[in-house]
Protein backbone atom coordinates (compact mmCIF):
# COMPACT_ATOMS: atom_id res chain seq x y z
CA UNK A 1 30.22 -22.78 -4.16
CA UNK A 2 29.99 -19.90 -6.43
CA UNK A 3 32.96 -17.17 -7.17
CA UNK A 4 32.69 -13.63 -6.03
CA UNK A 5 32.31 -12.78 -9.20
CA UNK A 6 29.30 -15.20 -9.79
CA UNK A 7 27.32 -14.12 -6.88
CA UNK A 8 28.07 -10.35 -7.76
CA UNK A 9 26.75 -10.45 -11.26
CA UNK A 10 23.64 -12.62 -9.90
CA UNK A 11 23.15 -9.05 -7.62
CA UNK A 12 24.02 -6.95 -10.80
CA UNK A 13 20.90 -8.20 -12.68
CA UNK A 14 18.45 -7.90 -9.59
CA UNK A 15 20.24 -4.10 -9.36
CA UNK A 16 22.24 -2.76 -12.42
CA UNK A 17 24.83 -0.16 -11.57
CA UNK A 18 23.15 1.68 -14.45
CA UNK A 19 19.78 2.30 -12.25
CA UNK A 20 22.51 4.34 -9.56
CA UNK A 21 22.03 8.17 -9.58
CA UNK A 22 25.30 9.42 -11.18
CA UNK A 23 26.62 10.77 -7.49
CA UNK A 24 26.14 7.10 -6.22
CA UNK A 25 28.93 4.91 -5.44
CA UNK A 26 27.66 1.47 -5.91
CA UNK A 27 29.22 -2.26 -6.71
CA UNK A 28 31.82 -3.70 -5.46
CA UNK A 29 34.61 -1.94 -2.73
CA UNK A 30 36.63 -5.08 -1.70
CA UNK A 31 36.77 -8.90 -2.16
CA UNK A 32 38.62 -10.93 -4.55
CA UNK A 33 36.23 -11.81 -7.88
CA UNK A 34 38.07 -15.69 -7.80
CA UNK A 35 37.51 -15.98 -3.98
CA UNK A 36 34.58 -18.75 -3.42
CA UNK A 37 31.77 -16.82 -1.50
CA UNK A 38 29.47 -19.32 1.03
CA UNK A 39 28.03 -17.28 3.16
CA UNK A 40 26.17 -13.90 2.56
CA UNK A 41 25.31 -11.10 4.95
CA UNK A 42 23.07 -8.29 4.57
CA UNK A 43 22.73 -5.11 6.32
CA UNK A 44 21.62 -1.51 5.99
CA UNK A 45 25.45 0.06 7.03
CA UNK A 46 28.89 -0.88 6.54
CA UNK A 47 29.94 -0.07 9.88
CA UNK A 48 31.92 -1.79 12.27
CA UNK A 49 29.03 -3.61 14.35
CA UNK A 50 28.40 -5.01 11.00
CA UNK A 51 31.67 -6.47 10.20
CA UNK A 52 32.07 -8.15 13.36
CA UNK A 53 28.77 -9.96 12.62
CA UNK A 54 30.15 -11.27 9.56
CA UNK A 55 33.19 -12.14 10.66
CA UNK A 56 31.86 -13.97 13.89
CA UNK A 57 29.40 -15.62 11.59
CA UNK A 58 31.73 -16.43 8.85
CA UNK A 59 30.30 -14.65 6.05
CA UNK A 60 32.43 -14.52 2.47
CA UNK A 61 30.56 -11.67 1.32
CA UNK A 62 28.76 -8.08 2.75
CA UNK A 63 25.86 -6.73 0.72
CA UNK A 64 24.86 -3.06 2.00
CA UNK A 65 22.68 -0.65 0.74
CA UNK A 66 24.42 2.15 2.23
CA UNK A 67 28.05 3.03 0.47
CA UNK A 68 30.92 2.79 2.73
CA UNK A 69 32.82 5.65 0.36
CA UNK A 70 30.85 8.68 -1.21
CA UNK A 71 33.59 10.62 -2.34
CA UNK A 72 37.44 9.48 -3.86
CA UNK A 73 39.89 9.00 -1.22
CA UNK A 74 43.56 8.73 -1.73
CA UNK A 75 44.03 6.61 1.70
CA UNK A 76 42.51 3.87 3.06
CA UNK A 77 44.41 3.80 6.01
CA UNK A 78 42.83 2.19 9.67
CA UNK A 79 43.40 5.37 11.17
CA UNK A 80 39.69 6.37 10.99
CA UNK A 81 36.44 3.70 10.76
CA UNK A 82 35.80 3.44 7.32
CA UNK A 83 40.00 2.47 6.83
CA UNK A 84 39.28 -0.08 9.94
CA UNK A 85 36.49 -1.60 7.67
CA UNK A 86 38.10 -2.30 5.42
CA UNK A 87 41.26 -3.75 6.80
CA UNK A 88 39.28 -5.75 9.09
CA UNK A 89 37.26 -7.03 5.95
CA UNK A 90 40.36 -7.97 3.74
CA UNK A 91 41.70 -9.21 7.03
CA UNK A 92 39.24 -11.56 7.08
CA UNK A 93 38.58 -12.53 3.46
CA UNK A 94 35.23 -10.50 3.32
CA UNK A 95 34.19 -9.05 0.47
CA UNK A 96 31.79 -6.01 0.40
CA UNK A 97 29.03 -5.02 -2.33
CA UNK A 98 26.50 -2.17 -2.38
CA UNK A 99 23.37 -1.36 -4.04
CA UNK A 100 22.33 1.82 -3.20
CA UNK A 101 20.09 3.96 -5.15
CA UNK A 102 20.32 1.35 -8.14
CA UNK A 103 17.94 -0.73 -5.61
CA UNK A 104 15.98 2.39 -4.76
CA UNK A 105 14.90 2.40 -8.32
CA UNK A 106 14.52 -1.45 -8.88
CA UNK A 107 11.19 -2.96 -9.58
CA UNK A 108 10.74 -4.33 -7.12
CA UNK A 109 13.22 -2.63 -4.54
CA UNK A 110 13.43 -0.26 -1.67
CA UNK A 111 10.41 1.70 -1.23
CA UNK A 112 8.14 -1.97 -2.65
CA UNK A 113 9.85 -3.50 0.68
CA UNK A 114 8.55 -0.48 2.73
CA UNK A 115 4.66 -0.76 1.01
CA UNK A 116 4.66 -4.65 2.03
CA UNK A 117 6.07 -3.87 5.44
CA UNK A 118 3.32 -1.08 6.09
CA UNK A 119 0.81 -3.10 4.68
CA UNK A 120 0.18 -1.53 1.19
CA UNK A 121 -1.29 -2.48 -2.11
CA UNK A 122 1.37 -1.35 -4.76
CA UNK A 123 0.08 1.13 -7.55
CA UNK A 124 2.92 1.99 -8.95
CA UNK A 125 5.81 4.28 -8.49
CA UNK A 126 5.68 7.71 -7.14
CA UNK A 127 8.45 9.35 -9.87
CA UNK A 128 8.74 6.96 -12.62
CA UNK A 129 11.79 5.65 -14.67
CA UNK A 130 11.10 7.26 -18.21
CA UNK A 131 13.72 4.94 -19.05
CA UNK A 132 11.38 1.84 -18.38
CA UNK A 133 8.95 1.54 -20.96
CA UNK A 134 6.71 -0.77 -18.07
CA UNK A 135 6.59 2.04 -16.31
CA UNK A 136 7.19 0.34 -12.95
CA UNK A 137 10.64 1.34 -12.36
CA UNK A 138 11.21 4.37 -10.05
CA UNK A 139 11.37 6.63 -6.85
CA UNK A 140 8.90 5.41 -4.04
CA UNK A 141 5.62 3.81 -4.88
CA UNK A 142 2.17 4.40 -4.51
CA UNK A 143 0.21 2.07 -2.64
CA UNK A 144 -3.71 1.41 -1.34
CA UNK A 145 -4.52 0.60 1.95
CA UNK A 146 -7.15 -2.12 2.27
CA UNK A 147 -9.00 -1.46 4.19
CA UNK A 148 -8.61 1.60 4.92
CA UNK A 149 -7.94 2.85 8.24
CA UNK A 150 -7.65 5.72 10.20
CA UNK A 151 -4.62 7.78 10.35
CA UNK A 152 -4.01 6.89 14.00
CA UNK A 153 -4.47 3.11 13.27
CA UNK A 154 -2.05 3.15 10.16
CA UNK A 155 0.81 4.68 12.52
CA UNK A 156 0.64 2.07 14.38
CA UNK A 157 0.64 -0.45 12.06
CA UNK A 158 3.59 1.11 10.46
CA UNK A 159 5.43 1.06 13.51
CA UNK A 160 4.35 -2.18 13.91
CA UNK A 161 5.96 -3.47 10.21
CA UNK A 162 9.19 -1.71 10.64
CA UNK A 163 12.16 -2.87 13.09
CA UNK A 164 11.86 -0.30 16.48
CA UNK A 165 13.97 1.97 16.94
CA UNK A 166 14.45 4.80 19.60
CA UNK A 167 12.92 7.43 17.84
CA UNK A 168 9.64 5.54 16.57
CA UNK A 169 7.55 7.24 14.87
CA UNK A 170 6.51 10.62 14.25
CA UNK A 171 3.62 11.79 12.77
CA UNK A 172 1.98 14.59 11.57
CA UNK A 173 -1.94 14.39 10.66
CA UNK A 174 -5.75 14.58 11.94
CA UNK A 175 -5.87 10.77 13.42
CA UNK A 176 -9.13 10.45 13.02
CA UNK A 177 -9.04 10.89 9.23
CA UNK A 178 -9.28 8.20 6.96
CA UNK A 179 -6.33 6.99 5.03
CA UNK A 180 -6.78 5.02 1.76
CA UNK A 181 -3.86 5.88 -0.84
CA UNK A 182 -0.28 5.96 0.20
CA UNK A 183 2.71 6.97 -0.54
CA UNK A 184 6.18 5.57 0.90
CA UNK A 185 9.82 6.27 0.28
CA UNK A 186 12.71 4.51 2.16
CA UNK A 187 15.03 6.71 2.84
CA UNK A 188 14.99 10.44 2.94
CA UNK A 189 12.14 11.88 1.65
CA UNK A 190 11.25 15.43 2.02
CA UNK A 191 12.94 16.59 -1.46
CA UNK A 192 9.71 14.66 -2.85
CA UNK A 193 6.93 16.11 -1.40
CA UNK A 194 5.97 18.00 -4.25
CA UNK A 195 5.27 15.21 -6.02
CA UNK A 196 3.67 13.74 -3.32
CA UNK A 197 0.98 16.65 -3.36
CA UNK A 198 0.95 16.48 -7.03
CA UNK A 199 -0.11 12.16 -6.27
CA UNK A 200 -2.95 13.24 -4.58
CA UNK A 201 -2.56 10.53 -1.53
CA UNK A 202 -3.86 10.79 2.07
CA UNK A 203 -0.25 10.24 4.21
CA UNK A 204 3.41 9.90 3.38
CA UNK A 205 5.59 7.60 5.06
CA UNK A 206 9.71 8.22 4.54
CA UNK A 207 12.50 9.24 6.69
CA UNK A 208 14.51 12.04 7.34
CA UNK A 209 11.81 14.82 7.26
CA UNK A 210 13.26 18.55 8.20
CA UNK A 211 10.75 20.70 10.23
CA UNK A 212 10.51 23.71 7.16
CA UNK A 213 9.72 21.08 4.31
CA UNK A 214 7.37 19.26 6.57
CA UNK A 215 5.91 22.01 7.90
CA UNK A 216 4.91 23.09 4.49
CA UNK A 217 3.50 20.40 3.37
CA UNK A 218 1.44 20.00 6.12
CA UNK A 219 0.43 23.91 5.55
CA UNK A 220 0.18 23.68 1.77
CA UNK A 221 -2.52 20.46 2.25
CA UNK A 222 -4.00 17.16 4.06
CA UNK A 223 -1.78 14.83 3.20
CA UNK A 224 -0.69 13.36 6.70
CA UNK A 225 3.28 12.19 7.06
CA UNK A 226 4.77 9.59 9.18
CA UNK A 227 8.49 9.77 9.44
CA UNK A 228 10.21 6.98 10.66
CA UNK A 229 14.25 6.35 11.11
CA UNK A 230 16.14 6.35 7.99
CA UNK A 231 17.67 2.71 8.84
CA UNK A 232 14.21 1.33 9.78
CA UNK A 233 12.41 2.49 6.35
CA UNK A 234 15.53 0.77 4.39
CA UNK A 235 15.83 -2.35 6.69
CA UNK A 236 12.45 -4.46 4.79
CA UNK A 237 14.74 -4.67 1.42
CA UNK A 238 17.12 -6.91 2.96
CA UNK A 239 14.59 -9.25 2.96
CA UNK A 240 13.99 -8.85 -0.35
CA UNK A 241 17.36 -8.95 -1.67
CA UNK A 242 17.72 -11.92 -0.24
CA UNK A 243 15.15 -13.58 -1.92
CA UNK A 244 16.62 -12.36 -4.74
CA UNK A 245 20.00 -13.86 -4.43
CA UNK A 246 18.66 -17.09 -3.32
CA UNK A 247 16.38 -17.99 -5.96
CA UNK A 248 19.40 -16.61 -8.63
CA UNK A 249 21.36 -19.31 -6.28
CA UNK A 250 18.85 -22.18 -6.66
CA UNK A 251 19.05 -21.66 -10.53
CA UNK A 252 22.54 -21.86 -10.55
CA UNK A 253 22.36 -24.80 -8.20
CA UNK A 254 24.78 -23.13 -5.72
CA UNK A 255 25.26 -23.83 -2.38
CA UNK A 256 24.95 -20.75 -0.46
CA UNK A 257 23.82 -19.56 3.00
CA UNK A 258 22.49 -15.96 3.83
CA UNK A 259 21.48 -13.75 6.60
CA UNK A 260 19.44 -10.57 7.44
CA UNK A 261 21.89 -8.59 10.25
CA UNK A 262 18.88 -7.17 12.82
CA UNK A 263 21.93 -4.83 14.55
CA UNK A 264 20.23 -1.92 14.67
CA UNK A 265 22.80 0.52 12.82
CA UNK A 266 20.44 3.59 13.31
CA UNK A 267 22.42 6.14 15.20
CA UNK A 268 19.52 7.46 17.73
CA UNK A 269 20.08 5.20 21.05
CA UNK A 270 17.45 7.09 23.03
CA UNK A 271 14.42 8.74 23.23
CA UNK A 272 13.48 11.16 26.37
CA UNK A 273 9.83 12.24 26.30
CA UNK A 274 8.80 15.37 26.75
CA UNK A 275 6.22 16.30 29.38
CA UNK A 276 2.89 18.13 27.22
């Protein structure tokens, strides 16, 4: 079996730190780099329904794409969740890894995980890298839809791709117009909508849209959006992480198992209708 500090660097090259926006708070939060790793779980959160998969399943090593810690701390006490993850984690020999906006970036990564999952053709990202000279590196992607479909019809194959949650799908568009070109970022999306416009796409699929910015957009042109849950529009890249770290694990000749967590870590339980 590989170290810690094998199976982290194998991540490190799929996702450099480097790619991370400089707020980010990526790598590595707790494990021991000489501790042999066997089992690998991946999940959206690190929060505690997570932990007690790994632990019941006997993973060695957490890979998130959420950060457990933001911001410095000077305690790490089990007083509060994030100090119970971690104890419980150490407790248990678990180590825990993040990739965050460094995957975001990554060619492929987040938002190329959301285009496959919807169904999409990808272009090319919507914001590129100008650090990659490829030009493939960067925020959200542009994608085709082939065929095309109508907008009603592509909301329901998007909530079709994506894991359900309570809160679906919402969407904001003439159904009955055609959509062709796409554009898709996991995650929270409204601070890109600009650029969106400026892509010249028929819908938008992210997360995390805020009535003013959407309501803008949809004022300012015809580009449809579909907003889904913030945990459902990240959830596809596990996959694809995965298949990253096993095929750097088959090269190395390792012996190593992995898993996709399907807890749904969203935080929206419940959806009431409303009567039209």
């Amino acid at each position: 079996m590989p170290k810690l500090s094998d199976v982290i660097n194998a991540l490190e090259e799929l996702y450099p730190p480097r790619w991370a926006e400089s707020w980010d708070a990526v790598g590595l939060v707790c494990g021991d780099p000489e501790a042999e790793v066997g089992r690998v779980l991946f999940a959206v959160d690190p929060v505690q329904t997570v932990v007690d998969e790994a632990v019941e399943w006997g993973a060695d090593l957490v890979v998130t794409h959420h950060p457990l810690y933001l911001r410095g701390v000077t305690s790490v006490a089990a007083t509060g969740f994030k100090g119970r993850v971690v104890h419980e984690l150490i407790r248990a020999g678990i180590g825990l890894h993040v990739a965050h906006t460094n995957a975001d970036h990554a060619d492929p990564g987040v938002s190329d995980a959301l285009a496959e999952a919807v169904g999409l053709r990808v272009l090319g990202p919507l914001i590129a890298d100008p650090t990659d000279p490829a030009g493939r590196r960067g925020t959200g992607r542009i994608g085709l839809l082939e065929p095309p479909l109508t907008l009603t019809a592509f909301a329901a194959r998007v909530a079709a791709g994506l894991p359900a949650t309570a809160t679906g799908v919402r969407v904001a568009g003439d159904g009955d117009r055609v959509i062709t070109r796409v554009a898709v970022c996991g995650g929270s999306g409204d601070s890109f909508l600009a650029e969106v416009r400026a892509a010249g796409v028929d819908a938008y699929v992210t997360a995390d849209l805020r009535h003013h910015p959407a309501s803008e957009a949809t004022e300012a042109g015809p580009v449809a959006l579909l907003d889904a849950a913030h945990w459902a529009t990240e959830w596809p890249w596990l996959r694809l992480a995965e298949r990253g770290l096993t095929e750097a694990a088959a090269a190395h000749g390792w012996q190593l198992e992995t898993k996709v967590s399907h807890r749904v870590t969203d935080p929206w339980t419940a959806h009431a209708p409303m009567n039209p």
